[in-house]
C-alpha atoms as a PDB file:
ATOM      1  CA  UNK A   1      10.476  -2.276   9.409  1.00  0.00           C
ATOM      2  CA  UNK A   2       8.100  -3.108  12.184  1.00  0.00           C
ATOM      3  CA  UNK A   3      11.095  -4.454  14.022  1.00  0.00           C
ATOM      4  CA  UNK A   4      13.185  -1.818  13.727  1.00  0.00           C
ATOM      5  CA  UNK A   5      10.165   0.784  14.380  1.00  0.00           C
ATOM      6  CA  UNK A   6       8.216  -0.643  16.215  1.00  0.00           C
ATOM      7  CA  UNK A   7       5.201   1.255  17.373  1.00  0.00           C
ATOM      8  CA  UNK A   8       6.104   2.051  20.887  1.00  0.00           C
ATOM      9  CA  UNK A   9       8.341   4.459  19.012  1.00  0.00           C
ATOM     10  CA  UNK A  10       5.679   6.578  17.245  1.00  0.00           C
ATOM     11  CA  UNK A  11       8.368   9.205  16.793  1.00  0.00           C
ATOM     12  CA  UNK A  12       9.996   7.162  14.337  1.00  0.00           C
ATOM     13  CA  UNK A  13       7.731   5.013  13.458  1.00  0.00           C
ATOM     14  CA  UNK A  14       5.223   7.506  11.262  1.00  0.00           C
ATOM     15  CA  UNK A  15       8.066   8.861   9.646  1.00  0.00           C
ATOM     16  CA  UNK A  16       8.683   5.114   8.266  1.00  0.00           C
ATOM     17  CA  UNK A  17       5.899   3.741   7.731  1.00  0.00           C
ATOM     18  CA  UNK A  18       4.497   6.607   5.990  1.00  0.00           C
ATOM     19  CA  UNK A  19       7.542   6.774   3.636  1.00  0.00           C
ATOM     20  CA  UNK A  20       6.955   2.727   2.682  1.00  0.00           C
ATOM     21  CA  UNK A  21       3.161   3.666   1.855  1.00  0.00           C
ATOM     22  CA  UNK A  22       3.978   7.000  -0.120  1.00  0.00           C
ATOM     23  CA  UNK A  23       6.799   5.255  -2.305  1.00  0.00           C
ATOM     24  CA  UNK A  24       4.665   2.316  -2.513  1.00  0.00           C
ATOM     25  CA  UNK A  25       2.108   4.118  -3.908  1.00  0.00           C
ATOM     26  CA  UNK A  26       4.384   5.832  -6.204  1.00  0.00           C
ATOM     27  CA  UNK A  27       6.185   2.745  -7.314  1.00  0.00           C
ATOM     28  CA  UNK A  28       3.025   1.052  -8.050  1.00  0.00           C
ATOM     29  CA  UNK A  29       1.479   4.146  -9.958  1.00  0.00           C
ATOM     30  CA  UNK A  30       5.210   4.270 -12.370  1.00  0.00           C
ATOM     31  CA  UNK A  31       4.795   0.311 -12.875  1.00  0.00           C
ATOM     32  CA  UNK A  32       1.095   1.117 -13.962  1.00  0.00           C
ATOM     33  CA  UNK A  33       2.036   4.032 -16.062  1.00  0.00           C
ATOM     34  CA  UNK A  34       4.708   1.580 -17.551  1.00  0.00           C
ATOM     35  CA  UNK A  35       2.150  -0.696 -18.948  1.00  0.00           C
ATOM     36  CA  UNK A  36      -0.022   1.815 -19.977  1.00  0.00           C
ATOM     37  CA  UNK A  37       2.108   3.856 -22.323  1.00  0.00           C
ATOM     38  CA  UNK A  38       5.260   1.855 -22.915  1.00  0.00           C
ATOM     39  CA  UNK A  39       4.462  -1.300 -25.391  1.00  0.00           C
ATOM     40  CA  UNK A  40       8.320  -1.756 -25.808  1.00  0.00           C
ATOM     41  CA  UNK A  41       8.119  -2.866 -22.315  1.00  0.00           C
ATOM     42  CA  UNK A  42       6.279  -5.700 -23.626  1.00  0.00           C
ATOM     43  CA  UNK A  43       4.373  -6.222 -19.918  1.00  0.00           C
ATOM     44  CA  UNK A  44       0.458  -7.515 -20.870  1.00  0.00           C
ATOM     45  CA  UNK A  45      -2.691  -5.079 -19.880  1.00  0.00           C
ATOM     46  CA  UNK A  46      -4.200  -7.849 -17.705  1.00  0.00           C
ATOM     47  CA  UNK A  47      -1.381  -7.131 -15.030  1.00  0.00           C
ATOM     48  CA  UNK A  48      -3.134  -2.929 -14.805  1.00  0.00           C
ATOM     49  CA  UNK A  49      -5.679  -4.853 -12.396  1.00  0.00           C
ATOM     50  CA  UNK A  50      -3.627  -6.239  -9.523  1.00  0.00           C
ATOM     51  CA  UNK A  51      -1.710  -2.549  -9.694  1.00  0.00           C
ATOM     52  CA  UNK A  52      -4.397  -0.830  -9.701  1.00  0.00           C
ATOM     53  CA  UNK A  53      -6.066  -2.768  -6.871  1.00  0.00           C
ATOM     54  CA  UNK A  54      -2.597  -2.176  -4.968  1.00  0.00           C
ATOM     55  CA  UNK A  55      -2.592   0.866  -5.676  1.00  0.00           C
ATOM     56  CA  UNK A  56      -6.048   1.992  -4.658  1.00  0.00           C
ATOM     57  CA  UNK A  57      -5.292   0.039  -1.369  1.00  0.00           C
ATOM     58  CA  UNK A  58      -2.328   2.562  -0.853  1.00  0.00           C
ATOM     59  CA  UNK A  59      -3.869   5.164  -1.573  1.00  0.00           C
ATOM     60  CA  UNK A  60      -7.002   4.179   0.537  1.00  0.00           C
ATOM     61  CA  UNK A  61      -4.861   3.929   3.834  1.00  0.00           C
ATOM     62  CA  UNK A  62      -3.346   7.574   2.965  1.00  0.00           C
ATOM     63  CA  UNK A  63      -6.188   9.130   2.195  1.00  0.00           C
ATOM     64  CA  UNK A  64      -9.514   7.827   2.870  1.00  0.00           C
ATOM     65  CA  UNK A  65      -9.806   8.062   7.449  1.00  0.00           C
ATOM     66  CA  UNK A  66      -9.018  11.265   7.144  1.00  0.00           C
ATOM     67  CA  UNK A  67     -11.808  12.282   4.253  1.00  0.00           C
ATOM     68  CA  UNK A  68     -14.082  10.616   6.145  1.00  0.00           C
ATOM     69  CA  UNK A  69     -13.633  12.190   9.341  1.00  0.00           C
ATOM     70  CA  UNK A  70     -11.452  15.334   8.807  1.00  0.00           C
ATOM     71  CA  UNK A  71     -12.221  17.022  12.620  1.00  0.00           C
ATOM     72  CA  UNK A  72     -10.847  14.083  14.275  1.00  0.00           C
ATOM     73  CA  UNK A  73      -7.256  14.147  15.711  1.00  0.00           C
ATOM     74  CA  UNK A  74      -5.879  10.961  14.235  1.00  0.00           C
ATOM     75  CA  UNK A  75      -3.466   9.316  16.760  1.00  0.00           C
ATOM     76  CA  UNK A  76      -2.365   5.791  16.893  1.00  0.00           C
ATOM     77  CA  UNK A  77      -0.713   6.508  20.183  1.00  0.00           C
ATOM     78  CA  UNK A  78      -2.529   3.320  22.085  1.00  0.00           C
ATOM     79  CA  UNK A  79      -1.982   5.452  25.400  1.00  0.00           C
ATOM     80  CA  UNK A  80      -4.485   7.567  24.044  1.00  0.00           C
ATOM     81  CA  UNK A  81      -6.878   5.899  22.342  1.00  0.00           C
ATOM     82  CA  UNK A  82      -9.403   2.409  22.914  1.00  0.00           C
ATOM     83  CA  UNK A  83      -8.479   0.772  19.693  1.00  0.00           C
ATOM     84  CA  UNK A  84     -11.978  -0.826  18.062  1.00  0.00           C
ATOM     85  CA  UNK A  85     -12.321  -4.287  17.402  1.00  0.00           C
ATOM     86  CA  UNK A  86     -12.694  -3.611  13.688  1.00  0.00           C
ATOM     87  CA  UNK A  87     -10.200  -0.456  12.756  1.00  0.00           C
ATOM     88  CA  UNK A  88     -10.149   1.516   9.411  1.00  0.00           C
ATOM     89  CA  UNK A  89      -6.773   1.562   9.378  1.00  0.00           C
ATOM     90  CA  UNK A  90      -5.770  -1.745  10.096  1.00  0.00           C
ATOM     91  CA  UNK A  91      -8.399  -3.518   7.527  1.00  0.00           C
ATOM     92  CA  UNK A  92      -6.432  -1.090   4.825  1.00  0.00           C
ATOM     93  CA  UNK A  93      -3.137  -1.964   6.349  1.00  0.00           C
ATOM     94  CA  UNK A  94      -4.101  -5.347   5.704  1.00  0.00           C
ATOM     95  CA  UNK A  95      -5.919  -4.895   2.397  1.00  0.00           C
ATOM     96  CA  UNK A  96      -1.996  -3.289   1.184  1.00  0.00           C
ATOM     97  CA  UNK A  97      -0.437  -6.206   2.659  1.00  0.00           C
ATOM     98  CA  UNK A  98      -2.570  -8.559   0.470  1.00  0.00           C
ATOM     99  CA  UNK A  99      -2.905  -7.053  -2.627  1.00  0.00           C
ATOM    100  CA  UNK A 100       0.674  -6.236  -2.896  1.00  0.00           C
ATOM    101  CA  UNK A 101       1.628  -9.638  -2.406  1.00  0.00           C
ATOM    102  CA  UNK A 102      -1.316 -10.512  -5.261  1.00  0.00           C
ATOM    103  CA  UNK A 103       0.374  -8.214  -7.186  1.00  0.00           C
ATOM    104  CA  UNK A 104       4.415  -9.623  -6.531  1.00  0.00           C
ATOM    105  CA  UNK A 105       2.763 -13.270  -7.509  1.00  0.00           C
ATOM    106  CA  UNK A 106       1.257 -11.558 -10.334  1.00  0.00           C
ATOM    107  CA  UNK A 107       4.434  -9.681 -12.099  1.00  0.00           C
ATOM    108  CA  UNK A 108       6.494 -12.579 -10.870  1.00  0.00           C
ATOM    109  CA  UNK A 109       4.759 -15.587 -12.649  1.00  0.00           C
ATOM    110  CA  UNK A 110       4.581 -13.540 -15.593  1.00  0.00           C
ATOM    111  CA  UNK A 111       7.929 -13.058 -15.699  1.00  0.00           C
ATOM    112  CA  UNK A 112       8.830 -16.271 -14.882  1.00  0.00           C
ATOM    113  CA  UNK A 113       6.779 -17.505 -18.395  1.00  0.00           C
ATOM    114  CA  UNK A 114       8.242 -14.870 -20.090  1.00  0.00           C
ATOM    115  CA  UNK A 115      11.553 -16.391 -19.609  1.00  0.00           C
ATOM    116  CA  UNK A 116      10.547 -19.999 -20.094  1.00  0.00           C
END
């Protein structure tokens, strides 16, 4: 996506990105909701805590710069702004990135024993 969008296109880039991290979010929340209430599904508890870390990481990046400083005008326009050397958003871009790769490994080798 970052290829196709890439950030010197902020136009279409938010639009994007922001739909990966909201249906992300979503997907992970209905694959949580999954193991919680359907035991037909026969997927084990222990895989709640890589989707819930994934999806706390999601929902961090959505929501959490904003809550924490609500007056600011939130721009990622780097025209317009001095990026930091350690950035909110990019440690929870980061902290998606890894935990929902944690959490692919996670479904995957337990579906691979499954099979087996």
């Amino acid at each position: 996506m970052v290829g196709i969008l890439p950030m010197n296109n902020l136009k279409r880039h938010i639009p994007a990105a922001l739909s990966f991290f909201y249906t992300g979010l979503a997907s992970i929340l209905f694959f949580s909701a999954l193991i919680l209430f359907d035991r037909d599904a026969g997927l084990p508890e222990w895989l709640l805590l890589p989707s819930l870390v994934t999806a706390a990481s999601f929902a961090a990046f959505l929501y959490l710069p904003r809550a924490l400083d609500p007056k600011r005008q939130w721009t990622l326009d780097p025209s317009k702004i001095t990026r930091p050397k350690y950035w909110l958003i990019t440690i929870l871009e980061w902290a998606i990135f890894l935990s929902l790769m944690i959490w692919v490994l996670a479904a995957s080798l337990f579906l691979i024993s499954a099979r087996g």
